[in-house]
Protein backbone atom coordinates (compact mmCIF):
# COMPACT_ATOMS: atom_id res chain seq x y z
CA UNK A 1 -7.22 -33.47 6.38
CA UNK A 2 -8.40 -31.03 9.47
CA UNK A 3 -5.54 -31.95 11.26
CA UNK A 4 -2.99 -31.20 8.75
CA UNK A 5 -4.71 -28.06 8.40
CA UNK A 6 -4.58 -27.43 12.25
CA UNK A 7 -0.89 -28.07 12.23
CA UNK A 8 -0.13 -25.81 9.78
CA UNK A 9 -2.10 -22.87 11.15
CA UNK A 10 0.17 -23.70 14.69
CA UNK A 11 3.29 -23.53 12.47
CA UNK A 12 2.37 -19.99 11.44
CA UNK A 13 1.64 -19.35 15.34
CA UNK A 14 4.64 -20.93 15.52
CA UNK A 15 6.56 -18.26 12.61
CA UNK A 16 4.91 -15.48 14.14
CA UNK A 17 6.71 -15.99 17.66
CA UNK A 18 10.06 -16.70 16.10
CA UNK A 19 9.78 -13.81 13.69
CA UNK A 20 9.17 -11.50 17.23
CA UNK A 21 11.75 -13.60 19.14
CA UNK A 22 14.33 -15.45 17.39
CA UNK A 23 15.25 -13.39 13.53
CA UNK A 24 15.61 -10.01 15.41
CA UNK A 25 18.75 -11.99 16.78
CA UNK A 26 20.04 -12.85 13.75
CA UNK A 27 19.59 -9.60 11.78
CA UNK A 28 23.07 -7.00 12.50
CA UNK A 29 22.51 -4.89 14.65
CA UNK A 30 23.56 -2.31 11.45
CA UNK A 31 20.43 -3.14 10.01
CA UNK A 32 18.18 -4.05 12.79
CA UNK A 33 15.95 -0.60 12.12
CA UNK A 34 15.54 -1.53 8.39
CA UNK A 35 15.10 -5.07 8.20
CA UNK A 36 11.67 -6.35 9.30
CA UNK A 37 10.91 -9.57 8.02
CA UNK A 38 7.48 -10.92 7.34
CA UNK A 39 8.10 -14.82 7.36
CA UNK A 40 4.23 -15.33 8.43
CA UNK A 41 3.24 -12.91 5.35
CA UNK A 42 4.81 -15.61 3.33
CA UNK A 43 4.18 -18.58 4.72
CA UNK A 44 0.28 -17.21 4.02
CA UNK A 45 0.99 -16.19 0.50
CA UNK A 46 1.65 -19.74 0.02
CA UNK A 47 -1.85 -21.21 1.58
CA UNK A 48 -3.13 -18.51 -0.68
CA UNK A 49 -1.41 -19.86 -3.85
CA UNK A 50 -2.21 -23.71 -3.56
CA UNK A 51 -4.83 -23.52 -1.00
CA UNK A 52 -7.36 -20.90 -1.59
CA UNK A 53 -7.41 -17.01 -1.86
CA UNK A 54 -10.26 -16.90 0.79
CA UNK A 55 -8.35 -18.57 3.01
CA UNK A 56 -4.99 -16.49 2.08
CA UNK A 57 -7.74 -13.33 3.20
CA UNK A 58 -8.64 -14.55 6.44
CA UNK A 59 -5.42 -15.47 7.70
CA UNK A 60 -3.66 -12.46 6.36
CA UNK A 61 -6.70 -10.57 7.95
CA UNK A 62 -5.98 -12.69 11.68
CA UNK A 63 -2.42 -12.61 11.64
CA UNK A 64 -2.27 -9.17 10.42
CA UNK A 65 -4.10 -7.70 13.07
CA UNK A 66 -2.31 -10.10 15.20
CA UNK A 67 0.74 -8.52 14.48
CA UNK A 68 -0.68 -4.48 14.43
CA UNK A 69 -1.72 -5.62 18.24
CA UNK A 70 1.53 -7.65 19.58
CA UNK A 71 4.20 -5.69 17.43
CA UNK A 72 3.36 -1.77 16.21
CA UNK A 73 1.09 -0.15 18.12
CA UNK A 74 0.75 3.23 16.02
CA UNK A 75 -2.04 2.37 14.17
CA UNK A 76 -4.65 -1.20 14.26
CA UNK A 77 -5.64 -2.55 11.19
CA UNK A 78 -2.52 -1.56 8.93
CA UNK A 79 -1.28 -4.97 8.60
CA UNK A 80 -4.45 -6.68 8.80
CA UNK A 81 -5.67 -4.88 5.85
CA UNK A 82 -2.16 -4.72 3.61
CA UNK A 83 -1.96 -8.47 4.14
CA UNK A 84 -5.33 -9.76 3.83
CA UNK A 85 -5.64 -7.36 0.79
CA UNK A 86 -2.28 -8.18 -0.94
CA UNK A 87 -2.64 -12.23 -0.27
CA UNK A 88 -6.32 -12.15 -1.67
CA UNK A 89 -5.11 -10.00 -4.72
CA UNK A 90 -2.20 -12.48 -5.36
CA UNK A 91 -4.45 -15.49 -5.27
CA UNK A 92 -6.84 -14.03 -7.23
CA UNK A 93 -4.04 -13.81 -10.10
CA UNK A 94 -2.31 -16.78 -10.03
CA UNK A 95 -5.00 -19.28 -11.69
CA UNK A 96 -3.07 -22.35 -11.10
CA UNK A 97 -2.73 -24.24 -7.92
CA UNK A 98 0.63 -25.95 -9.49
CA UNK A 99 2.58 -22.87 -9.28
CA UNK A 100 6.48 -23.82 -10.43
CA UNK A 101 9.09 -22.77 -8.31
CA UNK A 102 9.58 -19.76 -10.73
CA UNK A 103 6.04 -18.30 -11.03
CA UNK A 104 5.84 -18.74 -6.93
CA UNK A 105 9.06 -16.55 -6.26
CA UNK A 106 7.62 -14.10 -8.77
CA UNK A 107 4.39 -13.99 -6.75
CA UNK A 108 6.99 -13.54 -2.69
CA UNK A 109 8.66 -10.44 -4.81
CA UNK A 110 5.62 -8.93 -6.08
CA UNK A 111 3.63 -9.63 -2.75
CA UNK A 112 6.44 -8.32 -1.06
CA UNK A 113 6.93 -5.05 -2.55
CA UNK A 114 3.26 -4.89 -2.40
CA UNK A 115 2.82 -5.11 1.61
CA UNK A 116 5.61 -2.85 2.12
CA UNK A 117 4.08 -0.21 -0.05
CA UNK A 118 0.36 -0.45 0.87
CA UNK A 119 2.17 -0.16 4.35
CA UNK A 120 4.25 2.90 3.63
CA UNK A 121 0.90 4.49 1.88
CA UNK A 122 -1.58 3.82 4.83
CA UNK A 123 1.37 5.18 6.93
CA UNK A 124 2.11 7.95 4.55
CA UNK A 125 -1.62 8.90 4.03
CA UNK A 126 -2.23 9.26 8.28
CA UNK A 127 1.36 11.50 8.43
CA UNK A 128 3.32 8.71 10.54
CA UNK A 129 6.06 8.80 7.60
CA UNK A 130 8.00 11.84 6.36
CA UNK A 131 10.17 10.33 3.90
CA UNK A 132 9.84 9.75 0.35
CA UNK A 133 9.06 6.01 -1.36
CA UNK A 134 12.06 6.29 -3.10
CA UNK A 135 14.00 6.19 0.17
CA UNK A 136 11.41 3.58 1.98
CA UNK A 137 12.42 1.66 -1.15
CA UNK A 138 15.62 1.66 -0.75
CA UNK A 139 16.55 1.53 3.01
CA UNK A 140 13.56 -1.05 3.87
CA UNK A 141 11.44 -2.23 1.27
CA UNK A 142 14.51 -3.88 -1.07
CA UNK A 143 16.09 -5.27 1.99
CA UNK A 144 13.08 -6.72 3.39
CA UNK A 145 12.07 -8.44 0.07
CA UNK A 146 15.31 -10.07 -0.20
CA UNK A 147 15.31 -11.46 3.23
CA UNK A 148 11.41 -12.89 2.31
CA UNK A 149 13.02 -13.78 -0.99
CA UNK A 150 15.84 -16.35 1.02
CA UNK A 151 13.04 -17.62 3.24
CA UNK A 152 10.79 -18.33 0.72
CA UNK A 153 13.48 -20.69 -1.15
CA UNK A 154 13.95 -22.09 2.21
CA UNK A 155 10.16 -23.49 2.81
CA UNK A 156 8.99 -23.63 -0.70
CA UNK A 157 9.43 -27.57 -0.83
CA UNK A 158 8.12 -28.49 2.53
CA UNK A 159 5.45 -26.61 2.62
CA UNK A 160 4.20 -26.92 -1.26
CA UNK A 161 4.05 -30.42 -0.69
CA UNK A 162 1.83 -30.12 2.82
CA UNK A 163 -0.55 -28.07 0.94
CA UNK A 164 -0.68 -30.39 -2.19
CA UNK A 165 -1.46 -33.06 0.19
CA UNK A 166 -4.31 -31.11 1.77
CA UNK A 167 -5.76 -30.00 -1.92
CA UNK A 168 -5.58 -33.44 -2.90
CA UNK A 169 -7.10 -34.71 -0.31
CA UNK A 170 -10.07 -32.41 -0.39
CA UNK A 171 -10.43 -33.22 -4.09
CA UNK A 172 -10.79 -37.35 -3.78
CA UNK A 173 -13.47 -36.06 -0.69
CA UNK A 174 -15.38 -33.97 -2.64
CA UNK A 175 -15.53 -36.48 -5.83
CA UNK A 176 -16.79 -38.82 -3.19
């Protein structure tokens, strides 16, 4: 079970170096300044779905603050608290550990929109943004959930079943 776990936590090592490296190559360069996808931000809403909400919080806490360090230097902590926040808060609501296909897209859109906004507030709230939410909205936060949207379809399979595995697992170890 450990190991499976390890793995996983190197594929989001491995999701946070192509989301630096590799998407910015396949955005247009047209919208390169307004889309900024978050596949790691997903991949963690997931753990925080069928794993556990605590752990959703601790990795969106560690990769969030990975990403405020590596990627936008204006402010520390931004990220690490919009995504350890908005992963907790999402596993907190969704009861069920069998989350359909449905209810689990629901749950990408509304975590979306959520870390873009706490984003745009923190940002808003310490004067590094000028514009209104109505425009973040529309020129970045719509885009960006759509792109999360498409890779969320993408891994919802592969990775639903790695975490089933792991929550099985821990259940026939814990009844024994």
């Amino acid at each position: 079970m450990r190991k499976r776990k390890y793995i996983l936590i190197l594929l989001l090592f491995l999701l946070f170096i192509v989301e630096g490296t590799i998407v910015p190559w396949l955005i247009p360069p047209s919208w390169e300044t307004r889309i900024v996808p978050h596949l790691v931000y997903i991949a963690i809403l997931f753990f925080s779905v069928y794993e556990n909400r605590h752990t959703g919080l601790v990795l969106g806490l560690c990769f969030g603050l990975l990403q405020d360090i590596v990627y936008y230097g204006s402010m520390i902590g931004a990220y690490s608290f919009a995504m350890g926040f908005s992963c907790y808060l999402l596993g907190l609501l969704s009861k069920t550990r069998q989350a359909p296909l449905p209810l689990m897209m629901i749950i990408v859109l509304t975590g979306s929109i959520l870390l873009d906004s706490i984003l745009f507030g923190t940002y808003s709230l310490f004067g590094l943004v000028h514009e209104p939410y109505a425009w973040a909205l529309m020129n970045h936060i719509i885009p960006n959930v759509f792109v999360q949207f498409v890779f969320a379809l993408i891994i919802y399979v592969p990775l639903r079943r790695q975490l089933e595995i792991i929550t099985r697992r821990r259940s026939v170890e814990d009844k024994a």
